[in-house]
N, C-alpha and C. Protein backbone atom coordinates (compact mmCIF):
# COMPACT_ATOMS: atom_id res chain seq x y z
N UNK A 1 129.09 114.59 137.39
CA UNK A 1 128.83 114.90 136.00
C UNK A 1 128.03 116.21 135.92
N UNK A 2 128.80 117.04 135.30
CA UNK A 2 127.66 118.33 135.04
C UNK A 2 126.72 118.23 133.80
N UNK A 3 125.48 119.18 134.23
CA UNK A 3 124.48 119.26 133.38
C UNK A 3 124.90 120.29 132.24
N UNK A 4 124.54 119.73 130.83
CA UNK A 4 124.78 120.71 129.77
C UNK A 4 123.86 121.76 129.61
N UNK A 5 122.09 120.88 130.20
CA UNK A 5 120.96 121.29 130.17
C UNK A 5 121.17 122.76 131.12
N UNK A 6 122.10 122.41 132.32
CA UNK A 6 121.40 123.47 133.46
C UNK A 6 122.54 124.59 132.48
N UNK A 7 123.59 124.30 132.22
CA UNK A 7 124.74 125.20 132.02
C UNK A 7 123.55 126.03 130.59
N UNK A 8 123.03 125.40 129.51
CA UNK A 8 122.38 126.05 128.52
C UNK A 8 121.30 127.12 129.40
N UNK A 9 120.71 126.43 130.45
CA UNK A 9 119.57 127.27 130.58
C UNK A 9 120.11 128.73 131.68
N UNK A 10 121.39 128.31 132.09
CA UNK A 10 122.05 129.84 133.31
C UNK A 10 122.57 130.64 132.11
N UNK A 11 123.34 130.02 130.78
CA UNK A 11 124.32 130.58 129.95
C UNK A 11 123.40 131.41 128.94
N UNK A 12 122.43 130.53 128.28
CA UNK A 12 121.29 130.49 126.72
C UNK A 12 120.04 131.39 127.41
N UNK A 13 119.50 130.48 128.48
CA UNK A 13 117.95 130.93 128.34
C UNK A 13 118.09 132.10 129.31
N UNK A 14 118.59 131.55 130.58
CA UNK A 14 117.95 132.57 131.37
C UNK A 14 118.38 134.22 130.89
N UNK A 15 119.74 134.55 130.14
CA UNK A 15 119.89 135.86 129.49
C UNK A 15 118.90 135.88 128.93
N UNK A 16 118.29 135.16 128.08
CA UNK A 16 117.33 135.45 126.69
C UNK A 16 115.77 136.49 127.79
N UNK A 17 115.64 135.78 129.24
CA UNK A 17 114.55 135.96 129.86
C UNK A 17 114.80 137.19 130.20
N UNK A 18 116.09 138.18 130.73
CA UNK A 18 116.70 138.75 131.48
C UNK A 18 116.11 139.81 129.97
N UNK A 19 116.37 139.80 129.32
CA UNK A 19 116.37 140.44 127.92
C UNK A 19 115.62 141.19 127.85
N UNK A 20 114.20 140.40 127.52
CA UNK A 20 112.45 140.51 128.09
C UNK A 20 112.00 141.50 128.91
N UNK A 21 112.51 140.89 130.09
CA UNK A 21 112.50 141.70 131.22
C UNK A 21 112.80 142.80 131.46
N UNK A 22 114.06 143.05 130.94
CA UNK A 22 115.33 144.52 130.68
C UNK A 22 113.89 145.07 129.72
N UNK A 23 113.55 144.86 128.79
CA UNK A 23 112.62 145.69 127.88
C UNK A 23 111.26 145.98 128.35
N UNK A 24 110.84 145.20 129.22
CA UNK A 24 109.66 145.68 130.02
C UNK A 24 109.72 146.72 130.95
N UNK A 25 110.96 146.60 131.61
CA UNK A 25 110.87 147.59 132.30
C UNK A 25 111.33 148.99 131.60
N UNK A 26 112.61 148.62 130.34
CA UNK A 26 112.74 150.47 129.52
C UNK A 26 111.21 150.55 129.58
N UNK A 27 110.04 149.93 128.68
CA UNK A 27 108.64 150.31 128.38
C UNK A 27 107.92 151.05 129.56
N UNK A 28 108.01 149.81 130.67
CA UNK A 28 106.96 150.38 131.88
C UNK A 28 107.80 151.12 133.35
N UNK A 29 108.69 150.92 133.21
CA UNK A 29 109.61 151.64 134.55
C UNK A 29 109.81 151.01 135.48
N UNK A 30 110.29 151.07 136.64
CA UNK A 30 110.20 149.94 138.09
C UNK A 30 109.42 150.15 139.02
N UNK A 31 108.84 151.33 138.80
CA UNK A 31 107.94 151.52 140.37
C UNK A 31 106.76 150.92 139.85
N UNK A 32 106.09 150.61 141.04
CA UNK A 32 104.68 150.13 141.27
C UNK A 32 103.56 150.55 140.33
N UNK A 33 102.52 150.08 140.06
CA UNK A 33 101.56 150.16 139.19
C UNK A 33 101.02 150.07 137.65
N UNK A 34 100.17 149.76 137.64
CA UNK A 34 99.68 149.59 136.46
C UNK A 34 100.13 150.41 135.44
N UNK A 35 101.13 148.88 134.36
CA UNK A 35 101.54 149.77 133.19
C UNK A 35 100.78 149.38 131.59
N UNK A 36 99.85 150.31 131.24
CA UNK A 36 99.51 149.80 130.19
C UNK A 36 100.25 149.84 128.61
N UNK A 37 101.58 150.27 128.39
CA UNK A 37 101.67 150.01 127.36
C UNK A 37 102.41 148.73 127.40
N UNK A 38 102.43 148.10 128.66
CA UNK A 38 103.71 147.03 128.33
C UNK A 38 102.72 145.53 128.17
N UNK A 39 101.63 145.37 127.74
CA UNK A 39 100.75 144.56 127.37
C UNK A 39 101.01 143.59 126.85
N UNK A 40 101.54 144.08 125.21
CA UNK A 40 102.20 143.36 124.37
C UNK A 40 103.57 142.38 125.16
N UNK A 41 104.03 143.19 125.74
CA UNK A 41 105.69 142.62 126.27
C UNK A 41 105.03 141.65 127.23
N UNK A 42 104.22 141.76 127.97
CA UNK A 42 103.86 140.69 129.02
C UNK A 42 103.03 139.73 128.10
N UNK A 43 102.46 139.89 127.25
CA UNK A 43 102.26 138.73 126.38
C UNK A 43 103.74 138.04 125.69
N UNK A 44 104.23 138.41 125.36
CA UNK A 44 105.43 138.03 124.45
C UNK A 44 106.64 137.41 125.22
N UNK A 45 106.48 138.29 126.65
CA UNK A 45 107.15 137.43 128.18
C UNK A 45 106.59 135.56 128.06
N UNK A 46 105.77 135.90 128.46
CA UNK A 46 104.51 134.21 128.89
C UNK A 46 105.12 133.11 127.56
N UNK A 47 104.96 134.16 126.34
CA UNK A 47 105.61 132.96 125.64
C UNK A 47 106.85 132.20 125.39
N UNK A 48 107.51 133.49 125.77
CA UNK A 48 109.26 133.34 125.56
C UNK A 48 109.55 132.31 126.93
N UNK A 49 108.79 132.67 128.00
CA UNK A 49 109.18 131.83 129.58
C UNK A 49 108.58 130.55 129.10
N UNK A 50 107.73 130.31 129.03
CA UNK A 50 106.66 129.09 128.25
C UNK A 50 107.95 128.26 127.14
N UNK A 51 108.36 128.69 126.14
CA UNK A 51 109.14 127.90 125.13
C UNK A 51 110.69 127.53 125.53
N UNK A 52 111.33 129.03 126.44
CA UNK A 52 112.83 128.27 127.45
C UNK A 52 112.43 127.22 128.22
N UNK A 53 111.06 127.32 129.03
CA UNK A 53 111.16 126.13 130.01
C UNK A 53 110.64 124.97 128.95
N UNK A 54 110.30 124.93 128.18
CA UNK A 54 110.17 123.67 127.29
C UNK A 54 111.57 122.97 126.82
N UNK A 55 111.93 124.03 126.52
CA UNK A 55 113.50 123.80 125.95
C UNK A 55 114.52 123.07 126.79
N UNK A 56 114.18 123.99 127.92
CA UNK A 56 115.42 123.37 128.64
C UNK A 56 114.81 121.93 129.53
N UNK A 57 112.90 121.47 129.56
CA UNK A 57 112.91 120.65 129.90
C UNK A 57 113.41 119.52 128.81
N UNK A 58 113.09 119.85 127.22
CA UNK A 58 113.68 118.85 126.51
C UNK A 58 115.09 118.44 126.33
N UNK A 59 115.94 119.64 126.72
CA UNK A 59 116.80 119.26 126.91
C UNK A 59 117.35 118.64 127.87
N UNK A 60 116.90 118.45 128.93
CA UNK A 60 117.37 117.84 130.19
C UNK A 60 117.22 116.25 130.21
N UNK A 61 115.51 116.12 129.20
CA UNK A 61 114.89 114.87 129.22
C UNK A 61 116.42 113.63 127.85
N UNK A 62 116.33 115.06 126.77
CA UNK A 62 117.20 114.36 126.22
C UNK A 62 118.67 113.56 126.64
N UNK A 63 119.26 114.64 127.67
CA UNK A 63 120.40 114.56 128.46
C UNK A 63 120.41 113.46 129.26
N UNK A 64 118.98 112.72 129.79
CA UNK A 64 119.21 111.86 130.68
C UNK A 64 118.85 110.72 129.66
N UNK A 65 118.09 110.56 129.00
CA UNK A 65 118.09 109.12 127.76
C UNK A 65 119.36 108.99 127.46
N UNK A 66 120.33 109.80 127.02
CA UNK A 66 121.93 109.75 126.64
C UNK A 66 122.38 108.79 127.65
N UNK A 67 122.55 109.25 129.20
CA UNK A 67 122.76 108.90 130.33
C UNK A 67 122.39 107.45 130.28
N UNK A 68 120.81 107.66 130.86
CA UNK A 68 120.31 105.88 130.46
C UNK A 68 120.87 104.95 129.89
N UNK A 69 120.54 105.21 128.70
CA UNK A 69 121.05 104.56 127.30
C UNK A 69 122.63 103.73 127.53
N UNK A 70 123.48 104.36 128.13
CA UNK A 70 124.85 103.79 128.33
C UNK A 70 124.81 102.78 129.15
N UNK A 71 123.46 102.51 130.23
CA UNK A 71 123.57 100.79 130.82
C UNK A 71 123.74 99.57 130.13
N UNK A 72 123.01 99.70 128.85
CA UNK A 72 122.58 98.81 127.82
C UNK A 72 123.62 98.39 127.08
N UNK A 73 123.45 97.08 126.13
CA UNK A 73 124.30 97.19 125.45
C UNK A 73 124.72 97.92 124.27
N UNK A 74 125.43 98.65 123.50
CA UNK A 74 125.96 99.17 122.57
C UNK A 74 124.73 98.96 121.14
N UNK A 75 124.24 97.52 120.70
CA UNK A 75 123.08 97.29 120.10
C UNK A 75 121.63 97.48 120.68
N UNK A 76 121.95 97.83 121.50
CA UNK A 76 120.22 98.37 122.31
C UNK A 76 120.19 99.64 122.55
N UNK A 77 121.57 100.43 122.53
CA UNK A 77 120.86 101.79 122.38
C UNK A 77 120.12 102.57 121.62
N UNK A 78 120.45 102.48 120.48
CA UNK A 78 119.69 103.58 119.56
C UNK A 78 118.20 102.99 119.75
N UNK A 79 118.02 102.04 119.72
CA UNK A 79 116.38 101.40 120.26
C UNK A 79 115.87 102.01 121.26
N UNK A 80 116.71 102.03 122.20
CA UNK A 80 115.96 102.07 123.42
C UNK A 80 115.54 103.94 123.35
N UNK A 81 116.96 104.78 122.89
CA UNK A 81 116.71 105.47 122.97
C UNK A 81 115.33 106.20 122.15
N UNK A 82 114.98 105.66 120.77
CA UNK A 82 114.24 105.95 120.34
C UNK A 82 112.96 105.15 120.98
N UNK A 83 112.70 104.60 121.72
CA UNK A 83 111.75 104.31 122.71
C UNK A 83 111.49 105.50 123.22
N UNK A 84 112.22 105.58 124.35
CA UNK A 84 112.34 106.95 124.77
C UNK A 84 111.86 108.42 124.70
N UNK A 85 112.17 108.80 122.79
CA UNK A 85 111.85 109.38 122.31
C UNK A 85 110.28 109.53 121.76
N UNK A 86 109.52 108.33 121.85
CA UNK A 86 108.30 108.20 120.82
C UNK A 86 107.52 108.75 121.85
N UNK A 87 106.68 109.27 120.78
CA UNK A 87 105.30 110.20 121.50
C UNK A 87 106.19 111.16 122.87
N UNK A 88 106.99 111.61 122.87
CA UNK A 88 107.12 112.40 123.82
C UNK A 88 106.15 113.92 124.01
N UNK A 89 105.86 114.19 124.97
CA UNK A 89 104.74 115.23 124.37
C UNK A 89 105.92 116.67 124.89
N UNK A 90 106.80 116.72 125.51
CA UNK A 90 107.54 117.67 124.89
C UNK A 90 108.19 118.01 123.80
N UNK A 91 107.82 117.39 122.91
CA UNK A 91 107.68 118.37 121.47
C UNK A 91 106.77 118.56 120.24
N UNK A 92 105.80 118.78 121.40
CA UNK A 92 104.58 119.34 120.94
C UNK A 92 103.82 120.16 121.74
N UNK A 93 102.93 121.10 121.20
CA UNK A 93 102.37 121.64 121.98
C UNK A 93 103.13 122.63 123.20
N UNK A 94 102.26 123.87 124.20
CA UNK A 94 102.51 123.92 125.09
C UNK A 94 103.39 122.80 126.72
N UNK A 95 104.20 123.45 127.21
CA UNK A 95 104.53 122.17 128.29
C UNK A 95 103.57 122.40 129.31
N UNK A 96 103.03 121.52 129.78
CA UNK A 96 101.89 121.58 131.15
C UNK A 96 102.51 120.72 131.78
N UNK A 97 101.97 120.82 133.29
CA UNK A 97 102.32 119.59 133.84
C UNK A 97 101.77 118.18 134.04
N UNK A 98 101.36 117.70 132.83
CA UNK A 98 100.92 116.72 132.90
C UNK A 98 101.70 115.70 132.20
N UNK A 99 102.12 116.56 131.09
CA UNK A 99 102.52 116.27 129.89
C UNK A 99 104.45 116.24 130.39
N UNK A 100 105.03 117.44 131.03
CA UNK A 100 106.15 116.69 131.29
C UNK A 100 106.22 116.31 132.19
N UNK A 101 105.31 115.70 133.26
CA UNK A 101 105.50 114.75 134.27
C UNK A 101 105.40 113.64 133.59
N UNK A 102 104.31 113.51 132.90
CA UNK A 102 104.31 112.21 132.30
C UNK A 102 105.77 111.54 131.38
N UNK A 103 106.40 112.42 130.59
CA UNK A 103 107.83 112.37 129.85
C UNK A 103 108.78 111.66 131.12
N UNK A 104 109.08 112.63 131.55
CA UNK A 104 109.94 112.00 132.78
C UNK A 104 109.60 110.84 133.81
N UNK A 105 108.15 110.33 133.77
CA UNK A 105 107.92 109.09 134.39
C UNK A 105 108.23 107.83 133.80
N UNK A 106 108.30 108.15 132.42
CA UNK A 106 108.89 107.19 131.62
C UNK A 106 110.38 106.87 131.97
N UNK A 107 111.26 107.73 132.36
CA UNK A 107 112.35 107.60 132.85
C UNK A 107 112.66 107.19 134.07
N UNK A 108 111.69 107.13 134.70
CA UNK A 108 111.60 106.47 136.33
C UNK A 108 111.72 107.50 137.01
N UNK A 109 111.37 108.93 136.69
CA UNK A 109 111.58 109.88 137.75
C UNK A 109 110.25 110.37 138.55
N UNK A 110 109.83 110.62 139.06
CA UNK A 110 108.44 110.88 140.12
C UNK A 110 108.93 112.40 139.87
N UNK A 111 108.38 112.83 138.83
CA UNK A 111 109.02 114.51 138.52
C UNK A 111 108.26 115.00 139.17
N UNK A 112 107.39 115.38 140.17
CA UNK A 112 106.53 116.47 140.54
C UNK A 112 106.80 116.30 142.07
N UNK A 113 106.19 115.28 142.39
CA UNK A 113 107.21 115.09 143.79
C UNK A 113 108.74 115.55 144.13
N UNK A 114 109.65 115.47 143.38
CA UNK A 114 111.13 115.29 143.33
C UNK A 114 110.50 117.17 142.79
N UNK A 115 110.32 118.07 142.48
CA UNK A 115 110.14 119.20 142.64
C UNK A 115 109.48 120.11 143.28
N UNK A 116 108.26 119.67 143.52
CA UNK A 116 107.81 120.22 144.89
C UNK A 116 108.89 119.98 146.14
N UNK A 117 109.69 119.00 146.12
CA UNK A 117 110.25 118.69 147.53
C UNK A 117 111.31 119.36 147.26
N UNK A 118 112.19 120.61 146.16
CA UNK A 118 112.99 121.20 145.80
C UNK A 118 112.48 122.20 146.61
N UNK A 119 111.24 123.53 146.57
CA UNK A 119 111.18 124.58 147.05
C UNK A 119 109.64 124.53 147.53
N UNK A 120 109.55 124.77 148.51
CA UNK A 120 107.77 124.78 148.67
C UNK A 120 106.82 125.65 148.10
N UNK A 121 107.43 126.67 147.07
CA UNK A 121 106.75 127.02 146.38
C UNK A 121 106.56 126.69 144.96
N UNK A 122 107.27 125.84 145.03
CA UNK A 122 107.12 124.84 143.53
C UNK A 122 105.72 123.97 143.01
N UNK A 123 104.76 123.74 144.11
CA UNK A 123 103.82 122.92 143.86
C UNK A 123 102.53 124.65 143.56
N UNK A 124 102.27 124.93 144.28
CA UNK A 124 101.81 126.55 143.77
C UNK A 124 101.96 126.69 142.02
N UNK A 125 103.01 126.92 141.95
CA UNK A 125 103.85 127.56 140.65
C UNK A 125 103.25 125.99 139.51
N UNK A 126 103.22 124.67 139.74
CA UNK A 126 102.37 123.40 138.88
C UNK A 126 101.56 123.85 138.76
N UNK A 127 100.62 124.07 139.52
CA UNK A 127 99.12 124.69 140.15
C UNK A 127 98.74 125.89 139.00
N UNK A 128 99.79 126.89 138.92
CA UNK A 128 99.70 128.28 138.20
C UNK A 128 99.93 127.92 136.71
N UNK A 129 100.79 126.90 136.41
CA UNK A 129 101.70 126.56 135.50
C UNK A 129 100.26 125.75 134.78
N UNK A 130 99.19 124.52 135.65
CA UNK A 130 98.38 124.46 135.09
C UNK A 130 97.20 124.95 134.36
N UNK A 131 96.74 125.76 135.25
CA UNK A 131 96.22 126.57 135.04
C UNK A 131 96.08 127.93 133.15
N UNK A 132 97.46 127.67 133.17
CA UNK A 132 97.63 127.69 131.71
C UNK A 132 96.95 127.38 130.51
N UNK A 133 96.56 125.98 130.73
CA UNK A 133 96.22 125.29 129.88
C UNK A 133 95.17 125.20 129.26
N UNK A 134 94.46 125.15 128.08
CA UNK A 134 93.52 126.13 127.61
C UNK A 134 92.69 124.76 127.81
């Protein structure tokens, strides 16, 4: 079964990031060093990377309740799914990792484990990703 989530975020987001990027560098150039007019753009980067990866984690989270949901019977889905749905804290606020580990544990997934064990620089990048958080 393919992901709609991953296909939105190679097809939707990651151009949208590529975009960003393409404009930081017309602003600041490619070689090395400190560029100060691109300030603004590296602020406006953090948020745009910050709201795709929200996106495409809600979308993924949504994608697998769909999934779920089809064990059950036909009268227990929309329940369950709106179980599912309540208090999710991806859609609210910044995503940290607390907040969508916690989303996806509801689903039975051990999300931080099951991604750190993807790239070893993935637990770093939680670490950085926390760090965020005001």
């Amino acid at each position: 079964m393919s992901s709609e989530s991953l296909r939105r975020w190679n097809e939707v987001r990651i151009p949208a990031l590529d975009e960003i990027e393409d404009a930081h560098q017309s602003v600041g150039g490619s070689e090395r060093g400190r560029r100060y007019a691109t300030q603004q753009i590296n602020y406006a980067y953090v948020a745009i990377l910050s709201s795709q990866f929200q996106a495409f984690c809600r979308d993924l989270y949504s994608e697998s309740i769909d999934y779920l949901v089809t064990v059950v019977p036909a009268a227990l889905q929309e329940a369950l799914r709106e179980e599912f749905l309540l208090n999710r804290t991806l859609d609210r606020g910044n995503p940290h990792p607390g907040g969508v580990g916690s989303d996806f544990n509801r689903l039975g997934v051990d999300f931080w484990p099951e991604v750190n064990a993807l790239h070893a620089s993935n637990n770093r990048r939680r670490e950085l990703l926390q760090e965020q958080v005001p």
